[in-house]
N, C-alpha and C. Protein backbone atom coordinates (compact mmCIF):
# COMPACT_ATOMS: atom_id res chain seq x y z
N UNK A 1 51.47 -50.94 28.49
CA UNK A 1 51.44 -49.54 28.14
C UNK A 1 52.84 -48.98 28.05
N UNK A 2 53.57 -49.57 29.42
CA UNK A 2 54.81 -49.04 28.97
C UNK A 2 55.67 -49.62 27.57
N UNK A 3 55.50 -50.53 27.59
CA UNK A 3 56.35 -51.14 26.21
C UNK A 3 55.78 -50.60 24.83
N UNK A 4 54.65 -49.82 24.88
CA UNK A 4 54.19 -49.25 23.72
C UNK A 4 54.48 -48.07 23.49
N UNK A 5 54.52 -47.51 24.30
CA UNK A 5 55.42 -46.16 24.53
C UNK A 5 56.99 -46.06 24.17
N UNK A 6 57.78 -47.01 24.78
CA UNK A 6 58.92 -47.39 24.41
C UNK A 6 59.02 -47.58 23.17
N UNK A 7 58.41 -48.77 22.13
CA UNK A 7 58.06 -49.14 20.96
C UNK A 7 57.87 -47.28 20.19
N UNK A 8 56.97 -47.09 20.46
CA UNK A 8 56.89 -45.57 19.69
C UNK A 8 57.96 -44.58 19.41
N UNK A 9 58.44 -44.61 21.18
CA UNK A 9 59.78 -43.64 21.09
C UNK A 9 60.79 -43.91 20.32
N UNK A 10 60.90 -45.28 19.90
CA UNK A 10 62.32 -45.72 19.28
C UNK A 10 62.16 -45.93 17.72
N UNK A 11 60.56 -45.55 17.52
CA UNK A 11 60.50 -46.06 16.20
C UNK A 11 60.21 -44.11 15.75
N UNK A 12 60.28 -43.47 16.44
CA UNK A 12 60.38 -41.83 16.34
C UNK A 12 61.79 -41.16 16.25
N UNK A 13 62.40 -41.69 16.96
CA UNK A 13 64.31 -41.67 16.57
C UNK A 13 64.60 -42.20 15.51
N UNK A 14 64.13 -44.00 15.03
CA UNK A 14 64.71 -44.35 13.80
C UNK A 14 64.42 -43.39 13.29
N UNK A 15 62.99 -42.47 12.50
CA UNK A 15 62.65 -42.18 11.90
C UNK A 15 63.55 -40.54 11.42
N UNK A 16 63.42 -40.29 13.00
CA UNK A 16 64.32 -39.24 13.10
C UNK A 16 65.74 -38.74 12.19
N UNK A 17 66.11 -40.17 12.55
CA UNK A 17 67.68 -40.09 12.04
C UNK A 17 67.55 -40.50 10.70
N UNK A 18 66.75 -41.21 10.25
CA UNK A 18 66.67 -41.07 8.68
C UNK A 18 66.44 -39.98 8.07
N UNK A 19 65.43 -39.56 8.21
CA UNK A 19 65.39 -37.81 7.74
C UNK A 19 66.04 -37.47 7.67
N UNK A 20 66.89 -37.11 8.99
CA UNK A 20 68.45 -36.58 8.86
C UNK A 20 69.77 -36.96 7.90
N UNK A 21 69.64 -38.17 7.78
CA UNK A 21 70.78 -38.81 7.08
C UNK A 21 70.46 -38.30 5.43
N UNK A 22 68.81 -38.72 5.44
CA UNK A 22 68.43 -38.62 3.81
C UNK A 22 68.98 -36.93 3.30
N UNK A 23 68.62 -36.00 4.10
CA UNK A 23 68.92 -34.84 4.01
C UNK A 23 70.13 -34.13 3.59
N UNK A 24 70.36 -35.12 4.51
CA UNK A 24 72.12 -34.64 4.56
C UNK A 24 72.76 -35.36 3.31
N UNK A 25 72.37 -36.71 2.72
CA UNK A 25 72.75 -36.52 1.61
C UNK A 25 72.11 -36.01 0.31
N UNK A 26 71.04 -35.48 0.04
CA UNK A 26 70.53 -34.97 -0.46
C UNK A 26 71.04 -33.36 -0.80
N UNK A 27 72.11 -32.87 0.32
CA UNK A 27 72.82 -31.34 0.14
C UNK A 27 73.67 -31.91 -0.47
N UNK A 28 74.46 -32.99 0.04
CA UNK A 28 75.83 -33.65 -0.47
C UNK A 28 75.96 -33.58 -2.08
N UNK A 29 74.67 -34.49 -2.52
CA UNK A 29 73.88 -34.79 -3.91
C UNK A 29 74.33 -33.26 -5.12
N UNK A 30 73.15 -32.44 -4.14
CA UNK A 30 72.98 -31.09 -4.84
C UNK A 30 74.41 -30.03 -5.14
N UNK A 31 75.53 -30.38 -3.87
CA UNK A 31 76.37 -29.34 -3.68
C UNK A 31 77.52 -30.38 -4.94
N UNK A 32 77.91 -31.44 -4.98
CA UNK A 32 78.48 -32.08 -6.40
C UNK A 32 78.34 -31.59 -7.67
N UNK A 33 77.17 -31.65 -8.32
CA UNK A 33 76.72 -31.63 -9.55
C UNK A 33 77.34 -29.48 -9.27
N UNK A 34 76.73 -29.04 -8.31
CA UNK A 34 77.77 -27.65 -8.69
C UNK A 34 78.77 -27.21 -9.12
N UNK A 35 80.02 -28.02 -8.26
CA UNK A 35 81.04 -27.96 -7.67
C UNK A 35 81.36 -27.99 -9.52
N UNK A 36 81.12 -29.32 -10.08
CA UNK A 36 81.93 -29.75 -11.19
C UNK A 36 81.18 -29.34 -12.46
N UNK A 37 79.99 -28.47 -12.40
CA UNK A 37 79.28 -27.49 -13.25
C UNK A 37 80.57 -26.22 -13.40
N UNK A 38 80.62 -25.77 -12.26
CA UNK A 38 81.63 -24.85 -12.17
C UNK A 38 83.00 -25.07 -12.44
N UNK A 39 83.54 -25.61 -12.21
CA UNK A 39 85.06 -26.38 -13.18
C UNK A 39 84.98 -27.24 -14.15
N UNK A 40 83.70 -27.39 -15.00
CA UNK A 40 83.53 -27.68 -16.13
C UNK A 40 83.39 -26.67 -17.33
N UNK A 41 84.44 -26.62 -18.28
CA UNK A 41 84.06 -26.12 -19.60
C UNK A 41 82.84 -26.46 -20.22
N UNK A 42 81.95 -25.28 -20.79
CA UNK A 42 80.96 -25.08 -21.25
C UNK A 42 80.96 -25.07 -22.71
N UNK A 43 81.85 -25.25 -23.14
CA UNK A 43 81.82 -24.63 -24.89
C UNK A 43 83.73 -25.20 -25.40
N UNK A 44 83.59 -25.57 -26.46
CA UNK A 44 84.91 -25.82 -27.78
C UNK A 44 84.69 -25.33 -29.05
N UNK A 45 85.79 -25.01 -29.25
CA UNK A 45 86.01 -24.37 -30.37
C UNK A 45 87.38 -25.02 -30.98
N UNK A 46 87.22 -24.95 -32.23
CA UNK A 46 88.60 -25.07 -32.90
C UNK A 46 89.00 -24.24 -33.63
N UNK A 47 90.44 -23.73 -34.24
CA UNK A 47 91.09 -22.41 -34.38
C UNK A 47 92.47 -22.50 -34.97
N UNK A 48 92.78 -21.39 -35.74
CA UNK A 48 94.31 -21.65 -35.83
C UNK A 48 94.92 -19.84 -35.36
N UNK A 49 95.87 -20.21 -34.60
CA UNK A 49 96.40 -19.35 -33.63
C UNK A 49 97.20 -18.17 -34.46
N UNK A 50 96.96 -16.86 -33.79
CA UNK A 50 97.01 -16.06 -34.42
C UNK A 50 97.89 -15.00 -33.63
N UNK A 51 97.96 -15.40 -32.07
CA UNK A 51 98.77 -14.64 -31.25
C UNK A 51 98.43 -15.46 -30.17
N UNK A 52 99.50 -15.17 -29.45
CA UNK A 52 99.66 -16.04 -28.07
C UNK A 52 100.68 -15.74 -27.27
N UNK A 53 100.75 -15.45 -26.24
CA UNK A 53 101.68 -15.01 -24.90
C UNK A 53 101.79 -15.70 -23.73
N UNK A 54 101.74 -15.15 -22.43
CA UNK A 54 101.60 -15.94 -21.60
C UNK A 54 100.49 -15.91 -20.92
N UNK A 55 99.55 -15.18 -20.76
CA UNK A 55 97.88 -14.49 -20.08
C UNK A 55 96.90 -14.69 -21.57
N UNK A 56 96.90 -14.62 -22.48
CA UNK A 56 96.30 -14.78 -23.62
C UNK A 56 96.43 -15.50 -24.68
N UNK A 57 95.29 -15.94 -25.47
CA UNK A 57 95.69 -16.57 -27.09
C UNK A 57 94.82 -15.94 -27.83
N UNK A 58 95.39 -15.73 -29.02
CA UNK A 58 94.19 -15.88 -29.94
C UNK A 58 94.00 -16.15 -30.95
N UNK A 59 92.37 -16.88 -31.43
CA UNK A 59 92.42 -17.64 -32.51
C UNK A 59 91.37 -17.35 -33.52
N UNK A 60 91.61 -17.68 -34.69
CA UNK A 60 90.41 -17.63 -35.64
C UNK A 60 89.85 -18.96 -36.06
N UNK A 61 88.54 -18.55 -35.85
CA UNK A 61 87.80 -19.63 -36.80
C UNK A 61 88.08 -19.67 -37.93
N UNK A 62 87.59 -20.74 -38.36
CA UNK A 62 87.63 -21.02 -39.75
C UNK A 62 86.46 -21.59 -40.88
N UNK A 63 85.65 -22.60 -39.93
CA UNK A 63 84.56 -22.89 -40.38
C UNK A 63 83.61 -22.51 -40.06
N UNK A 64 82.51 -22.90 -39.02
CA UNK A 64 80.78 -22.53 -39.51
C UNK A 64 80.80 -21.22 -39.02
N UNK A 65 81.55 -20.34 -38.48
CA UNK A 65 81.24 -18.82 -37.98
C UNK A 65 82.95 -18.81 -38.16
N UNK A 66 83.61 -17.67 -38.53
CA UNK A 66 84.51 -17.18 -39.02
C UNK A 66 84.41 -16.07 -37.61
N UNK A 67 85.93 -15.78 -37.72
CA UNK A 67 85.54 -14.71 -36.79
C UNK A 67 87.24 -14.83 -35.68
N UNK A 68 87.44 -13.80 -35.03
CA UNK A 68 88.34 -13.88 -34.05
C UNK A 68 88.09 -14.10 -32.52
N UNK A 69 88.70 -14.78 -31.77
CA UNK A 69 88.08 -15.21 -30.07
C UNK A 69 89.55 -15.44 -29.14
N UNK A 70 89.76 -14.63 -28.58
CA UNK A 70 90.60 -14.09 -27.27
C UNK A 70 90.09 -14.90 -26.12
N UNK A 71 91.25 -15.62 -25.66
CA UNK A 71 91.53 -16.46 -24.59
C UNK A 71 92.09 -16.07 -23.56
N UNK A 72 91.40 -15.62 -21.89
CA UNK A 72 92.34 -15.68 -21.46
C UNK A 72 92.95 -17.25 -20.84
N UNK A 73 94.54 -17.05 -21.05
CA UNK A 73 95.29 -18.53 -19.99
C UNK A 73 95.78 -18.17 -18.64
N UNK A 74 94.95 -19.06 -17.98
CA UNK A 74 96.03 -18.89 -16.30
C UNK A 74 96.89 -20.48 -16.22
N UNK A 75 97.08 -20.54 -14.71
CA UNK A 75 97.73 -21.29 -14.02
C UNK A 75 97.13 -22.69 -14.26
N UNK A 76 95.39 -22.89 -14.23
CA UNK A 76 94.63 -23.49 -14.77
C UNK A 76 94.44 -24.46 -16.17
N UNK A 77 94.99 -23.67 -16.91
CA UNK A 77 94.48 -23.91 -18.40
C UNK A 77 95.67 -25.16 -18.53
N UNK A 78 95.07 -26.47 -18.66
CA UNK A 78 95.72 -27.27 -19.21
C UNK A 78 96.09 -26.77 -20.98
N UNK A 79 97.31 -27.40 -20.74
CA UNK A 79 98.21 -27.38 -22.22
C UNK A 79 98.77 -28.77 -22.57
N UNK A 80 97.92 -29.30 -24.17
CA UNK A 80 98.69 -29.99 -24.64
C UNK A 80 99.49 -29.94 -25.82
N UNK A 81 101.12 -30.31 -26.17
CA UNK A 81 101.65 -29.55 -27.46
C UNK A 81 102.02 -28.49 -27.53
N UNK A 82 102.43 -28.44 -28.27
CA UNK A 82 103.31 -26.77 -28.57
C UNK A 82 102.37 -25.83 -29.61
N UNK A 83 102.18 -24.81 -28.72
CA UNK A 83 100.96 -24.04 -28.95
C UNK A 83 101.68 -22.80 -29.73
N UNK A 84 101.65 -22.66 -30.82
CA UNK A 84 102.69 -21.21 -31.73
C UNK A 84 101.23 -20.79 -32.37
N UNK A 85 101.98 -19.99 -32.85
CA UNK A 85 101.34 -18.80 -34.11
C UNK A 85 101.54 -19.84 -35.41
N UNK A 86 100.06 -19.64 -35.73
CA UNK A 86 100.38 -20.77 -37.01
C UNK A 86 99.39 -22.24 -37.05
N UNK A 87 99.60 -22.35 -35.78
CA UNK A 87 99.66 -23.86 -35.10
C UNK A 87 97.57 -24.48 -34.98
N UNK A 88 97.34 -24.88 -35.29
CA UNK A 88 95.61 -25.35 -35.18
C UNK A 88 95.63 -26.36 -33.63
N UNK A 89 94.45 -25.58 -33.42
CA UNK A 89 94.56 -25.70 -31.35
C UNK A 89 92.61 -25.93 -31.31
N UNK A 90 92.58 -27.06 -30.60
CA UNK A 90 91.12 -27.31 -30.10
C UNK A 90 90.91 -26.26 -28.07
N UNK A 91 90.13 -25.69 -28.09
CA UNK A 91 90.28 -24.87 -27.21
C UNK A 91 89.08 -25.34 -26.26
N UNK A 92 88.83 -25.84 -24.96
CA UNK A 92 87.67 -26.10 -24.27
C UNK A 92 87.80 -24.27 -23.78
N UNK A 93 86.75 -23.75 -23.36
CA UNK A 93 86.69 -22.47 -22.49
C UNK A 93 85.21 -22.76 -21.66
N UNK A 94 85.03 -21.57 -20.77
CA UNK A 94 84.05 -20.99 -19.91
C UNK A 94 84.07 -19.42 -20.17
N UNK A 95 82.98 -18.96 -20.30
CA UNK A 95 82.15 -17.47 -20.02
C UNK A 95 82.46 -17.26 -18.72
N UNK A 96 83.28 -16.17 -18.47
CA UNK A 96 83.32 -15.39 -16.84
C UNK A 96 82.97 -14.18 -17.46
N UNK A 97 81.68 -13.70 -17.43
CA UNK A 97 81.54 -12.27 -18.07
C UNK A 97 81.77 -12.21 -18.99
N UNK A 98 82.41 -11.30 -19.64
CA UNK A 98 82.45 -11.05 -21.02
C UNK A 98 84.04 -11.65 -21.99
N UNK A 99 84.75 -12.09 -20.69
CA UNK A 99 86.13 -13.07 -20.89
C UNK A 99 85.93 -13.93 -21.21
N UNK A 100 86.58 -14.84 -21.87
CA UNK A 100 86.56 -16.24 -22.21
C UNK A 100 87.55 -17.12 -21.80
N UNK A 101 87.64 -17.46 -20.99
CA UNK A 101 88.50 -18.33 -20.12
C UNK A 101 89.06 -19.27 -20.55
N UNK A 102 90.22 -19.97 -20.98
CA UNK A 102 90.41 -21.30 -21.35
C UNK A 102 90.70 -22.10 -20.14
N UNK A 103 90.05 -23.31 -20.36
CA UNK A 103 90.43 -24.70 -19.49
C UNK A 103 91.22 -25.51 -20.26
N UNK A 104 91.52 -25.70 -21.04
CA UNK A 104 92.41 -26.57 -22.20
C UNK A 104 92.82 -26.50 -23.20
N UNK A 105 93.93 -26.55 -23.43
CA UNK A 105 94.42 -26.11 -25.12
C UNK A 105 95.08 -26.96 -25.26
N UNK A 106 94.55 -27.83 -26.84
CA UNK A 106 95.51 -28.68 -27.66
C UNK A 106 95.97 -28.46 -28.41
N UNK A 107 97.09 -28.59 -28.82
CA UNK A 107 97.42 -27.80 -30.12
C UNK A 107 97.62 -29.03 -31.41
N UNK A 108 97.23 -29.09 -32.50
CA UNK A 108 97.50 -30.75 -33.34
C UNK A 108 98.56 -30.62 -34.15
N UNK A 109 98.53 -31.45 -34.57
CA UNK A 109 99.80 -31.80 -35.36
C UNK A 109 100.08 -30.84 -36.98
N UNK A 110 98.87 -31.23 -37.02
CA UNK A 110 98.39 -30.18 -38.03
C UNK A 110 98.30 -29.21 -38.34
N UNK A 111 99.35 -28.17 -39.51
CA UNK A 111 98.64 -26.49 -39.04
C UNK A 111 98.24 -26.48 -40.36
N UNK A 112 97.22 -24.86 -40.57
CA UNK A 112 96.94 -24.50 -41.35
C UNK A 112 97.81 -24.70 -42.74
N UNK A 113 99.14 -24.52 -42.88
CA UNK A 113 99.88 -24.76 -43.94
C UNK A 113 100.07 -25.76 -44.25
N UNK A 114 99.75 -27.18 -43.69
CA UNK A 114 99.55 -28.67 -44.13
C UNK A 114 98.31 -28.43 -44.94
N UNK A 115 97.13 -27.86 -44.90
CA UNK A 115 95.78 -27.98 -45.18
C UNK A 115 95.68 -27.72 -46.71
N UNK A 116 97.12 -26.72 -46.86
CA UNK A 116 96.77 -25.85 -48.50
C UNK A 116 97.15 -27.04 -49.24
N UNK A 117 96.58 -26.85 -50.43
CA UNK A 117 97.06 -27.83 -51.81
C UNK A 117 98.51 -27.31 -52.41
């Protein structure tokens, strides 16, 4: 009787601590896929630059929706290339409200004035 008791108790701890462990990675799991939802760009665009400073860019489309789109740049915003007025720039961003945030700006080799005939 006693050894069955024993037997029970220890197979009520394993059990115990699995739960626990599974759990615990199971927040681990859930709190990841956030983390890098949230420092992931949501949206690209491509553009040729139309103004640009040091807190802002901005660019126009050109193809399937035409139109103008204001960037803000922080500390954040990777930069590749030399980003001018003129210059055709692939832009990753994020929606913070009604801002448009950039996470990355490339600028190509290419500008608009290579494109004309």
């Amino acid at each position: 009787m006693g050894r069955a008791i024993t037997v029970f108790g220890l197979a009520g701890i394993l059990s115990a601590s699995t739960v626990a462990a599974a759990a615990s990675q199971d927040s681990t799991r859930a709190t990841i896929p956030e983390k890098r939802a949230a420092q992931m760009p949501s949206h690209a665009v491509k553009g040729i630059v139309t103004s640009v400073g040091p807190s802002s860019m901005v660019i126009v489309r050109s193809r399937r929706r035409p139109g103008e789109l204001t960037f803000v740049l922080n500390s954040d915003t990777g930069r590749e290339g030399t980003i001018t007025v003129g210059s055709t720039v692939s832009v990753r961003y994020r929606p913070e409200g009604s801002t448009l945030v950039a996470t990355a700006v490339s600028a190509h080799a290419e500008t608009c004035a290579a494109h004309k005939p």
